[in-house]
N, C-alpha and C. Protein backbone atom coordinates (compact mmCIF):
# COMPACT_ATOMS: atom_id res chain seq x y z
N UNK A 1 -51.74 4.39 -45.58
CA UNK A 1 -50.29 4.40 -45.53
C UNK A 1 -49.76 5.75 -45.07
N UNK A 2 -50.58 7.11 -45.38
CA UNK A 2 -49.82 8.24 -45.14
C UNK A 2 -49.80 8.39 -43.37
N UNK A 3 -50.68 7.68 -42.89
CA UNK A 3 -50.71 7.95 -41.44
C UNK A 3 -50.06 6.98 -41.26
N UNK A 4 -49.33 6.14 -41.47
CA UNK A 4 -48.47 5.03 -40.51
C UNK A 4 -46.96 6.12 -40.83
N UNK A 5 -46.64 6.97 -42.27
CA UNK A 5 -45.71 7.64 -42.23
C UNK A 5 -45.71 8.65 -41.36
N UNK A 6 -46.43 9.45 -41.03
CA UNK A 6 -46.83 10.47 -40.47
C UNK A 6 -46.40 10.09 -39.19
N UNK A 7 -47.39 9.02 -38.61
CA UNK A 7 -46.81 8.65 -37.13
C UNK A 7 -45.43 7.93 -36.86
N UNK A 8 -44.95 7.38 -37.89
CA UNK A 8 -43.40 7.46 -37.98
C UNK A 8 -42.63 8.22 -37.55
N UNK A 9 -42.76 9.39 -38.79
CA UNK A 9 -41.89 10.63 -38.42
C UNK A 9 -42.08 11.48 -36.95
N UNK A 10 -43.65 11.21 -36.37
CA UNK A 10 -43.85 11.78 -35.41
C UNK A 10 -42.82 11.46 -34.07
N UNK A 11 -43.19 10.00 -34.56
CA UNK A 11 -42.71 9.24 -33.70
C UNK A 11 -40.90 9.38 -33.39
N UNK A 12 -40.43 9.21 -34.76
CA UNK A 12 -39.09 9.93 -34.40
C UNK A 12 -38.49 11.09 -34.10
N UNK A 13 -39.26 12.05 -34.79
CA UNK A 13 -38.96 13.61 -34.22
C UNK A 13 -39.23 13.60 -32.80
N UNK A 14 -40.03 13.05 -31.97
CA UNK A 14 -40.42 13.13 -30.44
C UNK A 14 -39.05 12.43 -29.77
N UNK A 15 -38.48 10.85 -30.72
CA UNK A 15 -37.23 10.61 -29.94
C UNK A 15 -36.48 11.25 -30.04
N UNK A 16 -35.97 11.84 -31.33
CA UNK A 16 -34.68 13.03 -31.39
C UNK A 16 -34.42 13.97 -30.39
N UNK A 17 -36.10 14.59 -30.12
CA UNK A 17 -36.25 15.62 -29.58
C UNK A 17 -35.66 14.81 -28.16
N UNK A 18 -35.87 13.86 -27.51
CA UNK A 18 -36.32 13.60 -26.20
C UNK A 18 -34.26 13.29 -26.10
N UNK A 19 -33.79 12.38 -27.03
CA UNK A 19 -32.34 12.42 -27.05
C UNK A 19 -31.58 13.36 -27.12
N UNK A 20 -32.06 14.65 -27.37
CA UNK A 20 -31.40 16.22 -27.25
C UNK A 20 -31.11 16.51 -25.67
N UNK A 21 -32.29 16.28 -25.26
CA UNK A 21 -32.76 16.87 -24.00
C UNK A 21 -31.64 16.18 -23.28
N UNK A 22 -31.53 14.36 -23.48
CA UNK A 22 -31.03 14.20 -22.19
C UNK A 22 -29.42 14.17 -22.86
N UNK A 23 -28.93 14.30 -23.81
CA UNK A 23 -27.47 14.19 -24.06
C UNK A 23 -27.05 15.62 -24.02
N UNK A 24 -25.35 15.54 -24.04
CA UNK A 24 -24.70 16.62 -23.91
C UNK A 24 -24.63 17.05 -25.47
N UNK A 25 -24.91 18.20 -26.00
CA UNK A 25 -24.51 18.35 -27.50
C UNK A 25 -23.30 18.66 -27.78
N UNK A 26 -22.51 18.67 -26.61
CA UNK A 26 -21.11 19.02 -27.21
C UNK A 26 -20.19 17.97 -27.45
N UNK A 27 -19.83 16.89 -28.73
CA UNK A 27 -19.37 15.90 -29.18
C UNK A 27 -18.12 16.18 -28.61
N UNK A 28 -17.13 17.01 -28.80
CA UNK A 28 -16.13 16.81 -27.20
C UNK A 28 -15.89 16.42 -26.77
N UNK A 29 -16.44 16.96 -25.34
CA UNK A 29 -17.61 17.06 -23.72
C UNK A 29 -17.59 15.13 -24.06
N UNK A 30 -18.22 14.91 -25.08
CA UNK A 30 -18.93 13.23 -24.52
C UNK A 30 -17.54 12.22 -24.98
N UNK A 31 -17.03 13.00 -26.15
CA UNK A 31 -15.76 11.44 -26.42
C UNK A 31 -14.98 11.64 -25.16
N UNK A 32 -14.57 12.81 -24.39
CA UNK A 32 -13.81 12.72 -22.99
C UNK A 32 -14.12 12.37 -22.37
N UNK A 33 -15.30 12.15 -21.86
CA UNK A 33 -16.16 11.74 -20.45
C UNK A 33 -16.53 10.35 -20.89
N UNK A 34 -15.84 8.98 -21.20
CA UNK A 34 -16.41 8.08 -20.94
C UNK A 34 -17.66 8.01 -20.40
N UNK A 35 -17.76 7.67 -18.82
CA UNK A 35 -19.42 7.48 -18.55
C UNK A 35 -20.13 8.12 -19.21
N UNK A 36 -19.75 9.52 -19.79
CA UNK A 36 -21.27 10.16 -20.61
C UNK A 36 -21.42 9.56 -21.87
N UNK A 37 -20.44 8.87 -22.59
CA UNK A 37 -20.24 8.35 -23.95
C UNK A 37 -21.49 6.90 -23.37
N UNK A 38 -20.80 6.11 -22.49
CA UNK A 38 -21.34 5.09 -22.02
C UNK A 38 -23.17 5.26 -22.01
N UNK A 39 -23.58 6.07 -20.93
CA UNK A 39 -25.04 6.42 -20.82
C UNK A 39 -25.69 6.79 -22.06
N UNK A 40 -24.67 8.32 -22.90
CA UNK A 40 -25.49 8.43 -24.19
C UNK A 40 -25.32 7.53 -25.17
N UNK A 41 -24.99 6.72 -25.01
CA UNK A 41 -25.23 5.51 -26.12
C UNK A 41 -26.21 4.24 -25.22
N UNK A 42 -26.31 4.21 -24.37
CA UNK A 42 -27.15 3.43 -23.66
C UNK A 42 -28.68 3.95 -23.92
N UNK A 43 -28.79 5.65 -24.17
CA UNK A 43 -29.90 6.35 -24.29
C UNK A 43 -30.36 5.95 -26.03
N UNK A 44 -28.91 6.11 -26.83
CA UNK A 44 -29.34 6.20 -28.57
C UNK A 44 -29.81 4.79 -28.44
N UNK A 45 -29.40 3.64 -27.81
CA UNK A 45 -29.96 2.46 -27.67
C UNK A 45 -30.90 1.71 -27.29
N UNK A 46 -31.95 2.43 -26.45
CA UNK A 46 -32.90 2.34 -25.98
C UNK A 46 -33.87 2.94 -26.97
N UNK A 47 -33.79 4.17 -26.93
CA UNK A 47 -34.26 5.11 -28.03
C UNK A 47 -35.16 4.54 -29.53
N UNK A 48 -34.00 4.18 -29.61
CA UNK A 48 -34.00 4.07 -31.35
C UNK A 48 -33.50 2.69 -31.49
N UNK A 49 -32.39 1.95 -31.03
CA UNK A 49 -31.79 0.74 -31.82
C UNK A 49 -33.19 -0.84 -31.24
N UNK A 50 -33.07 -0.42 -29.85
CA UNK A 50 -34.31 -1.35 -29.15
C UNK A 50 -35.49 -1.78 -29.65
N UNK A 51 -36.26 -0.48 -30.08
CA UNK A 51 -37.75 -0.43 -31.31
C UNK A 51 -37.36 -1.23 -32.44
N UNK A 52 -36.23 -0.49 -33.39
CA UNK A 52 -36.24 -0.50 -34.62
C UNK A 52 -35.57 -2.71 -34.77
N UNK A 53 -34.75 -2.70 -33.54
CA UNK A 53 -34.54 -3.96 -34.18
C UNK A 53 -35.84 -5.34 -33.53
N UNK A 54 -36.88 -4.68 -32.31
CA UNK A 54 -38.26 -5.84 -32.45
C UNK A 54 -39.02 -5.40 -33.24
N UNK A 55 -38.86 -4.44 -34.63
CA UNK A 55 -40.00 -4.62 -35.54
C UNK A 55 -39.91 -5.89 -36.52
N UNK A 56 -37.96 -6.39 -36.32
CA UNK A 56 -37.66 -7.59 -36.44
C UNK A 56 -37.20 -8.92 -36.11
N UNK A 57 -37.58 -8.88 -35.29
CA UNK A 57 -36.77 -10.02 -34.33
C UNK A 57 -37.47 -9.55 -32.74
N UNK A 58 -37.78 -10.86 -32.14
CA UNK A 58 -38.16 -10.36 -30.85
C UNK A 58 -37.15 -10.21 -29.84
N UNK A 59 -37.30 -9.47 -28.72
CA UNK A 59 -36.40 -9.82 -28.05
C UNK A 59 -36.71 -9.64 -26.32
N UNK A 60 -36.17 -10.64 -25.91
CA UNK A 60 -36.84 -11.26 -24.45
C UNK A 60 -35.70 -11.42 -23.68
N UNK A 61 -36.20 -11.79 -22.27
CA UNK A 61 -34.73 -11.54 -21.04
C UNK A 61 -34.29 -13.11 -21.62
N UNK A 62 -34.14 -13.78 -22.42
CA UNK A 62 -33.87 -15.01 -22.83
C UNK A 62 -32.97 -14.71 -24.47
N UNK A 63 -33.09 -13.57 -24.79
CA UNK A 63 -32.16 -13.46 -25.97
C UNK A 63 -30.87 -13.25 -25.61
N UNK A 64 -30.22 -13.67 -26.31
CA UNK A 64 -28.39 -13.68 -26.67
C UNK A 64 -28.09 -12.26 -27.81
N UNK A 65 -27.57 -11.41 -27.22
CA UNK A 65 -26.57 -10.13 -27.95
C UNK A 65 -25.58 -10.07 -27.55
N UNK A 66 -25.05 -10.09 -29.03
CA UNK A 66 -23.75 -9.45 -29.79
C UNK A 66 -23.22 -8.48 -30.22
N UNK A 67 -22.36 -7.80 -29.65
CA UNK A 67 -22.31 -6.53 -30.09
C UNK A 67 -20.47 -6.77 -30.54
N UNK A 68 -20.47 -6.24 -31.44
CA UNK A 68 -18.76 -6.52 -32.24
C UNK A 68 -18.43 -4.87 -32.45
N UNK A 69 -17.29 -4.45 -31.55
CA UNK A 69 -16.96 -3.56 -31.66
C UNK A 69 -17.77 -2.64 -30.40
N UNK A 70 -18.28 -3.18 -29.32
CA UNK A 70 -18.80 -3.00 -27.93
C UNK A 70 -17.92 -1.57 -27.51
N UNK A 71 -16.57 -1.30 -27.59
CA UNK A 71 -16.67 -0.03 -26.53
C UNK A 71 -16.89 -0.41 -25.66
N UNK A 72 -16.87 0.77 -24.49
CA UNK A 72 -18.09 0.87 -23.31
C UNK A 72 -18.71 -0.04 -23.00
N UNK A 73 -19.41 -0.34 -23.53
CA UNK A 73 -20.73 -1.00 -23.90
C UNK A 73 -22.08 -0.76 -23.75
N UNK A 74 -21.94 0.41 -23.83
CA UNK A 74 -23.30 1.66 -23.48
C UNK A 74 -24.15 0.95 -24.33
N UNK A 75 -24.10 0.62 -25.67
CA UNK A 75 -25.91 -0.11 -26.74
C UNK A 75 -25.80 -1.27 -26.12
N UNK A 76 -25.03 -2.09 -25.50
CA UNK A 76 -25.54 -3.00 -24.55
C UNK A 76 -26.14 -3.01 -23.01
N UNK A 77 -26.35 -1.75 -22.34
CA UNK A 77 -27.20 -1.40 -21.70
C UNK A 77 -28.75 -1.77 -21.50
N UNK A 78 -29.08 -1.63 -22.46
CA UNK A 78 -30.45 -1.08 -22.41
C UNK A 78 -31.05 -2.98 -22.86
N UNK A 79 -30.41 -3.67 -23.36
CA UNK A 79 -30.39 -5.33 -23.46
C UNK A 79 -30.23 -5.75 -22.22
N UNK A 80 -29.57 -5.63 -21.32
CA UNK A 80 -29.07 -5.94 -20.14
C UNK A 80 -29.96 -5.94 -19.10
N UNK A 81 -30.62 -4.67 -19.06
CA UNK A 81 -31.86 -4.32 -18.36
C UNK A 81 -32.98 -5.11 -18.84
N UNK A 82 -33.08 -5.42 -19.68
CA UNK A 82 -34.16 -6.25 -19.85
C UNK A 82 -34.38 -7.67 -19.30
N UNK A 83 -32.76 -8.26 -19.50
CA UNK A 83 -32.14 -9.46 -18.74
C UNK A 83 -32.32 -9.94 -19.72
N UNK A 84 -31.56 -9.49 -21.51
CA UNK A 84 -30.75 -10.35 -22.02
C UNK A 84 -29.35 -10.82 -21.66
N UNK A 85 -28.69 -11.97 -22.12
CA UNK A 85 -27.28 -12.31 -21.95
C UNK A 85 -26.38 -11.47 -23.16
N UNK A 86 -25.54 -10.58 -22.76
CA UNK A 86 -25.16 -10.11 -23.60
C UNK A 86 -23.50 -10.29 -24.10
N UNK A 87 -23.37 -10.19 -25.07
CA UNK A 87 -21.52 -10.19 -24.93
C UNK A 87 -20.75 -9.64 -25.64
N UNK A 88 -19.87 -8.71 -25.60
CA UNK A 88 -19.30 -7.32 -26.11
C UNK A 88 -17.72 -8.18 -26.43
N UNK A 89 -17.59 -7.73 -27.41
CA UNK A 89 -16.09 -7.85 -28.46
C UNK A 89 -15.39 -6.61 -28.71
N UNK A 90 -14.46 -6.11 -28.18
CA UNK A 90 -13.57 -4.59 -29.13
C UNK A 90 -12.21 -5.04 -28.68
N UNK A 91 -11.37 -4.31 -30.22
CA UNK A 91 -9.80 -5.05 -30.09
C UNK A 91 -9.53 -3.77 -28.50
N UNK A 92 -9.84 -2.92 -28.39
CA UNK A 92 -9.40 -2.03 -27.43
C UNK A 92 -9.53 -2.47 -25.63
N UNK A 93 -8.58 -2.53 -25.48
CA UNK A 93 -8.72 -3.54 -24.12
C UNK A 93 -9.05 -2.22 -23.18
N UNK A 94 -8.84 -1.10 -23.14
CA UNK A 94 -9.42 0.15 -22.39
C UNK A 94 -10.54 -0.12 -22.31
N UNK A 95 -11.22 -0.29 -23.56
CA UNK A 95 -13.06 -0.28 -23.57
C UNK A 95 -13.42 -0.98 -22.61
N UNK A 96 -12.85 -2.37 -22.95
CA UNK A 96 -13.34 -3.44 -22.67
C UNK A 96 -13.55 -3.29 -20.90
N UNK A 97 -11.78 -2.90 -20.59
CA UNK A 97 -11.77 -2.42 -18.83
C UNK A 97 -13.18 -1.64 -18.39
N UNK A 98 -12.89 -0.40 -19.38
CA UNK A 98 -14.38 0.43 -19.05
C UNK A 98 -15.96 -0.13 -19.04
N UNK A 99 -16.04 -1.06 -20.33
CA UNK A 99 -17.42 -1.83 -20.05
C UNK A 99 -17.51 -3.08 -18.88
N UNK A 100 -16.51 -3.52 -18.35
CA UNK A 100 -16.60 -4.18 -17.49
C UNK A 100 -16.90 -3.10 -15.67
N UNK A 101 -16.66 -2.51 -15.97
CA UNK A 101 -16.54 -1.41 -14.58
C UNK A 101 -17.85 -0.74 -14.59
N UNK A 102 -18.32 -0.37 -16.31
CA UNK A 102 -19.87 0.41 -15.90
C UNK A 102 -20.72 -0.32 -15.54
N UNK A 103 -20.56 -1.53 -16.16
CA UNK A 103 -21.60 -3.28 -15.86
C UNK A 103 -21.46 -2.83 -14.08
N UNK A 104 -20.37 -3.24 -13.70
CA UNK A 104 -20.24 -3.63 -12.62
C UNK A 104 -20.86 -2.46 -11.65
N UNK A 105 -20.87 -1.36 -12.00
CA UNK A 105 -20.59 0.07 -11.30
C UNK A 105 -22.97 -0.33 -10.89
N UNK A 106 -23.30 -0.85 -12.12
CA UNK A 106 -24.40 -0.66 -12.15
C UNK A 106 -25.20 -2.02 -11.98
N UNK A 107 -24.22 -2.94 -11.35
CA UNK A 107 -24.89 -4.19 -11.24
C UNK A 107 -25.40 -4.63 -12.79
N UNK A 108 -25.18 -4.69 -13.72
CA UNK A 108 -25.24 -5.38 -14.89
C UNK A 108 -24.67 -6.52 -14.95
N UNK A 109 -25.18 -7.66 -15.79
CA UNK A 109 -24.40 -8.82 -16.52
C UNK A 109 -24.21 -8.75 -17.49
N UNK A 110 -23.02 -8.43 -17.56
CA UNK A 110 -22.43 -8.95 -19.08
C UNK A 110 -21.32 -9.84 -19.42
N UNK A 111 -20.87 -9.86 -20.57
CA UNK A 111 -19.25 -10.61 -20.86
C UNK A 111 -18.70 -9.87 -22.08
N UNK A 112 -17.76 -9.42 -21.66
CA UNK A 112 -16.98 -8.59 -22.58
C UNK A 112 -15.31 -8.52 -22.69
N UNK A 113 -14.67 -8.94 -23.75
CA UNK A 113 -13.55 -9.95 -24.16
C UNK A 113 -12.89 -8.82 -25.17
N UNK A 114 -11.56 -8.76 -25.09
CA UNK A 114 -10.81 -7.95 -26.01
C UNK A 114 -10.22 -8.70 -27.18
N UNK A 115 -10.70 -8.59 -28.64
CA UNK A 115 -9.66 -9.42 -29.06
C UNK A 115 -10.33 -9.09 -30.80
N UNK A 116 -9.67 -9.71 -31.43
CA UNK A 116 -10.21 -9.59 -32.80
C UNK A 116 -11.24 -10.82 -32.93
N UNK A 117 -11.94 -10.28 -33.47
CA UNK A 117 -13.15 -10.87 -33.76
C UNK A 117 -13.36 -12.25 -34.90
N UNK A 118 -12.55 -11.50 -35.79
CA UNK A 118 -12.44 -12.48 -36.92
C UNK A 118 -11.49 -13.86 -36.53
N UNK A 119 -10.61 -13.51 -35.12
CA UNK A 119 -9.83 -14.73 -34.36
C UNK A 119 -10.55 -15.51 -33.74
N UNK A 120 -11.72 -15.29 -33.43
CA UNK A 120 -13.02 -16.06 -32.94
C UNK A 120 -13.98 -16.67 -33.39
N UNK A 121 -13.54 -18.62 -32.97
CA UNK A 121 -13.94 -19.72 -33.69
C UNK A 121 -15.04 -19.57 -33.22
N UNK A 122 -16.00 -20.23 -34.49
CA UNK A 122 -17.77 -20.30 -34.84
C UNK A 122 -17.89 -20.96 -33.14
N UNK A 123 -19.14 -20.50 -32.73
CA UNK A 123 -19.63 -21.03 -31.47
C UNK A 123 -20.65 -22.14 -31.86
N UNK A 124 -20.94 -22.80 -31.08
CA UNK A 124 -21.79 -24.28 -31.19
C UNK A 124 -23.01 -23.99 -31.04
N UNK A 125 -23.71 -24.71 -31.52
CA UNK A 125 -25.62 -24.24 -32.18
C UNK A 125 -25.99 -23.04 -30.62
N UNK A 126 -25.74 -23.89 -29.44
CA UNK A 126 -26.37 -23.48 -28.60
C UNK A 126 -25.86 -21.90 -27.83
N UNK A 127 -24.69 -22.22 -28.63
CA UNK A 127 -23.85 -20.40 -27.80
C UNK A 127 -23.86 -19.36 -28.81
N UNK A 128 -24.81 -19.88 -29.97
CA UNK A 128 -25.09 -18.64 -31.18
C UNK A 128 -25.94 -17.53 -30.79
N UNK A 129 -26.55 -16.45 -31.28
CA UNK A 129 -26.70 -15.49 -30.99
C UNK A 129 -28.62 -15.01 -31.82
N UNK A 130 -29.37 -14.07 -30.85
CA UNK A 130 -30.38 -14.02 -31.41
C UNK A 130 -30.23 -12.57 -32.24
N UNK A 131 -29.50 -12.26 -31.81
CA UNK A 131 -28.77 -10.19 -32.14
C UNK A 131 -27.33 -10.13 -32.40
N UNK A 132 -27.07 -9.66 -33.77
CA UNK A 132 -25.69 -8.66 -33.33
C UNK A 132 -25.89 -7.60 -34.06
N UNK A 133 -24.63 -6.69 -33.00
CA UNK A 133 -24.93 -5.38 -33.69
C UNK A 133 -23.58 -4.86 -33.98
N UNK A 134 -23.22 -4.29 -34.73
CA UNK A 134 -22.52 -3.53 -35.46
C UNK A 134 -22.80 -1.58 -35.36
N UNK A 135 -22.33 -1.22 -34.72
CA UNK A 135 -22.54 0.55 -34.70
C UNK A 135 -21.08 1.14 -34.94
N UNK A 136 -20.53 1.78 -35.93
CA UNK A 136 -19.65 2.78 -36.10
C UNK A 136 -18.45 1.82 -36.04
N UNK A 137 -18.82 0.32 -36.83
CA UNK A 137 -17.49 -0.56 -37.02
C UNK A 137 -17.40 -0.76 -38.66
N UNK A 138 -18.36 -1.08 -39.07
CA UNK A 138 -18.09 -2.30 -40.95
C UNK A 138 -17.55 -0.69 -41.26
N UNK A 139 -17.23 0.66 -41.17
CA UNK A 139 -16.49 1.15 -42.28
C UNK A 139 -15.24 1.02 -41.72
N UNK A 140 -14.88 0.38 -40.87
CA UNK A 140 -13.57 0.19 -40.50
C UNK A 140 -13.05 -1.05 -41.04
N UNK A 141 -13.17 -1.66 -41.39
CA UNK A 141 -13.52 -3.48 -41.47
C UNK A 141 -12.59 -3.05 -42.86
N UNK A 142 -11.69 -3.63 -43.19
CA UNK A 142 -11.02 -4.06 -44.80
C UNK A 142 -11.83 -4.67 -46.03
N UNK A 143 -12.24 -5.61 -45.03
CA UNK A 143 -12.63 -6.70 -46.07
C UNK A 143 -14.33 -7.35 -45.54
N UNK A 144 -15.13 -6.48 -46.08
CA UNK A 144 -15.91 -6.57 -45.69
C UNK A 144 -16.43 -8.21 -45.40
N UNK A 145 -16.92 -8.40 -46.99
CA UNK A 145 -17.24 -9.78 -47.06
C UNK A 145 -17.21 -10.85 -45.97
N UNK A 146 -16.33 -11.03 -45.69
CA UNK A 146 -15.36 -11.51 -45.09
C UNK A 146 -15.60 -11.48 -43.79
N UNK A 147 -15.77 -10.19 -43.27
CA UNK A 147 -15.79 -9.80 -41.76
C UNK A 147 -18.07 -10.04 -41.99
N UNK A 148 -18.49 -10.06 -42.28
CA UNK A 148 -19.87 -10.35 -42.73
C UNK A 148 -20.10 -11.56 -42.59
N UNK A 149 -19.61 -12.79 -43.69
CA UNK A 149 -19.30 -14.21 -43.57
C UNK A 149 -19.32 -14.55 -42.39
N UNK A 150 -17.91 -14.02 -41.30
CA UNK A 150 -17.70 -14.43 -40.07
C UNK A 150 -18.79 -14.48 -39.30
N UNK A 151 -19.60 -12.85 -39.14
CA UNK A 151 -20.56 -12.73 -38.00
C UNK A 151 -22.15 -13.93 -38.76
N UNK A 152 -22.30 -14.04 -40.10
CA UNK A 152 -23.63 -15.09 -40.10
C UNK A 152 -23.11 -16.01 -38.65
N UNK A 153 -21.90 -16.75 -38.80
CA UNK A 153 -21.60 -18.28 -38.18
C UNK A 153 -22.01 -17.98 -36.54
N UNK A 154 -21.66 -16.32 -36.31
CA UNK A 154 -22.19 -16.28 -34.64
C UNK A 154 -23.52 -16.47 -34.67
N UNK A 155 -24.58 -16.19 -35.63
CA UNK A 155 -26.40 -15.49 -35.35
C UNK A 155 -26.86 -17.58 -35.52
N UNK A 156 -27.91 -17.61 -35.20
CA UNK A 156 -28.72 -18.69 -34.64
C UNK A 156 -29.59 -18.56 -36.35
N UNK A 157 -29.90 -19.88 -36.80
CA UNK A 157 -30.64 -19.46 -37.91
C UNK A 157 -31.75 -18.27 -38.24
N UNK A 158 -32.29 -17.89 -37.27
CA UNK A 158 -33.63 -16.63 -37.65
C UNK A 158 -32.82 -15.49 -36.94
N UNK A 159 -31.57 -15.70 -36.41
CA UNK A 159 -30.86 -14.28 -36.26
C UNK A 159 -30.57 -13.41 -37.13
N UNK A 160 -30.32 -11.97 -36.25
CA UNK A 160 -30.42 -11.19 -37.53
C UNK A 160 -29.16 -9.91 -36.90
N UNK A 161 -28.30 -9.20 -37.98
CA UNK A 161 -27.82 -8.12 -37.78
C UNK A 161 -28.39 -6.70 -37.84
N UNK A 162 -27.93 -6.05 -37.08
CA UNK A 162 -28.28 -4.53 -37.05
C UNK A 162 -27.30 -3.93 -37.34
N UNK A 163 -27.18 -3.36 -37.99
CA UNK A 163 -25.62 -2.33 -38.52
C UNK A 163 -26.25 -1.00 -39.05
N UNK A 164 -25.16 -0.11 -37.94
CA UNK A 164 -25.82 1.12 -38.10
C UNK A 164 -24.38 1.97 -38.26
N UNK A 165 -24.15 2.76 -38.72
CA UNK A 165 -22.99 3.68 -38.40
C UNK A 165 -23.06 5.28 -38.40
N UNK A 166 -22.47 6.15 -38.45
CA UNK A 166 -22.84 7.35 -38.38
C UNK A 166 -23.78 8.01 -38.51
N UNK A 167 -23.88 7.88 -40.00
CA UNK A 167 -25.60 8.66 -40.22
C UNK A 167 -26.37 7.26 -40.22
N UNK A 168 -27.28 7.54 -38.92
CA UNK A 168 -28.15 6.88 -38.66
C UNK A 168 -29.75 6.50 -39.37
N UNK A 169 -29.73 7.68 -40.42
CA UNK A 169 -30.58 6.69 -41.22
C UNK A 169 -30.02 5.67 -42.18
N UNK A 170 -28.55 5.07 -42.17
CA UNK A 170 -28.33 4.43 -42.78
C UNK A 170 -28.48 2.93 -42.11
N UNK A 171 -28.99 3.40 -40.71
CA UNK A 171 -29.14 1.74 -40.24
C UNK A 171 -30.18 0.36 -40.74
N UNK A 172 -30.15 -0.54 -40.70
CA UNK A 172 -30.40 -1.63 -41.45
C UNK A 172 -30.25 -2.72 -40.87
N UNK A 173 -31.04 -3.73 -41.18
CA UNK A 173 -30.98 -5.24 -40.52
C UNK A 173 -30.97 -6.17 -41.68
N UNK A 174 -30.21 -7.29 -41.55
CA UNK A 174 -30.09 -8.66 -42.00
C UNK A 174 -30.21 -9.93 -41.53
N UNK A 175 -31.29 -10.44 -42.14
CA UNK A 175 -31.71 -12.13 -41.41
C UNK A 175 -30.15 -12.91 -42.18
N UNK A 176 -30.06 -13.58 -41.10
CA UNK A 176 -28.90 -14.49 -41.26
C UNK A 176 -29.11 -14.99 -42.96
N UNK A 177 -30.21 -15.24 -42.68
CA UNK A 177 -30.22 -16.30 -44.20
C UNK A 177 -29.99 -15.85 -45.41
N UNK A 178 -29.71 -14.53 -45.21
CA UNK A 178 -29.71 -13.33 -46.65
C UNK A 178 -28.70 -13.44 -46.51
N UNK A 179 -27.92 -13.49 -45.41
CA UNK A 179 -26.16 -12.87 -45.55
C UNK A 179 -25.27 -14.26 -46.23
N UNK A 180 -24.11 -13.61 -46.87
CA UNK A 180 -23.42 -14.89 -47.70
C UNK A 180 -23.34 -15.88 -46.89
N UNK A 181 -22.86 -17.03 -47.56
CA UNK A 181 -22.15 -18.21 -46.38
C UNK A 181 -20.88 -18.34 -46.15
């Protein structure tokens, strides 16, 4: 066991290190510069969110992601490239403009829709989802429960959430079947 920790930590200190290198460290610098917000979250997404969520769930140019609270849509990047179908939700219709333009800027497919989330009726077995993700949204959310409840009805029965927010070792996954009904 101490060497699967060991190569853990190795393993992440080498991504940290390697996400230093290619991001700007000046938090600033990146909330102004859209495209750099866009790419360095395309990078934290590749990085780190990509691994950590096929140690549960596989994921193939045939998976369906969700991302609620999309932005940009920079952590939907690195899904995209793979040639999942992906589809981005934020009430901010700027984002939304912007994730439609970097898609486009870079030949990506995506679908990305401005609107509240919780206004968005359950989809039918077949337009459910193998991923969603949640990054730097549920502490915004009122009512949690609630906004939780909603996203099970998007995931496909063995779907699962990723919710991560600031401090990133607080990120975490949930199989649909754990989450309330």
């Amino acid at each position: 066991m101490h060497g699967l920790v060991s190569f853990i930590l190795t393993d992440m200190q080498s991504r940290f290190r390697l996400f230093n290198q290619l991001t700007d460290t000046s938090m600033q610098a990146r909330h102004l510069d859209r495209k750099r917000y866009f790419e360095d979250s395309a990078i934290t997404s590749s990085l780190f969110y990509l691994p950590y969520i096929r140690k549960f769930h596989p994921i193939t140019s045939c998976s369906k992601i969700l991302e609620i609270g999309c932005g940009e849509g920079g952590n939907l990047k690195p899904f995209a490239n793979i040639g999942c179908q992906v589809f981005g939700v934020d009430m901010a219709q700027i984002r939304i403009e912007q994730a439609r333009q970097f898609f486009s800027e870079e030949k990506l497919k995506g679908h990305f829709e401005s609107g509240d989330f919780l206004e968005y009726p359950t989809p039918s077995e077949d337009d459910k989802f193998d991923i969603a993700i949640l990054h730097d949204v549920i502490e915004h959310v009122p009512d949690k429960i609630a906004f939780l409840s909603h996203i099970r009805k998007f995931l496909k029965e063995d779907g699962i959430l990723f919710r991560g927010f600031s401090c990133m070792a607080d990120a975490f996954w949930w199989t649909s079947a754990n989450m309330s009904q």
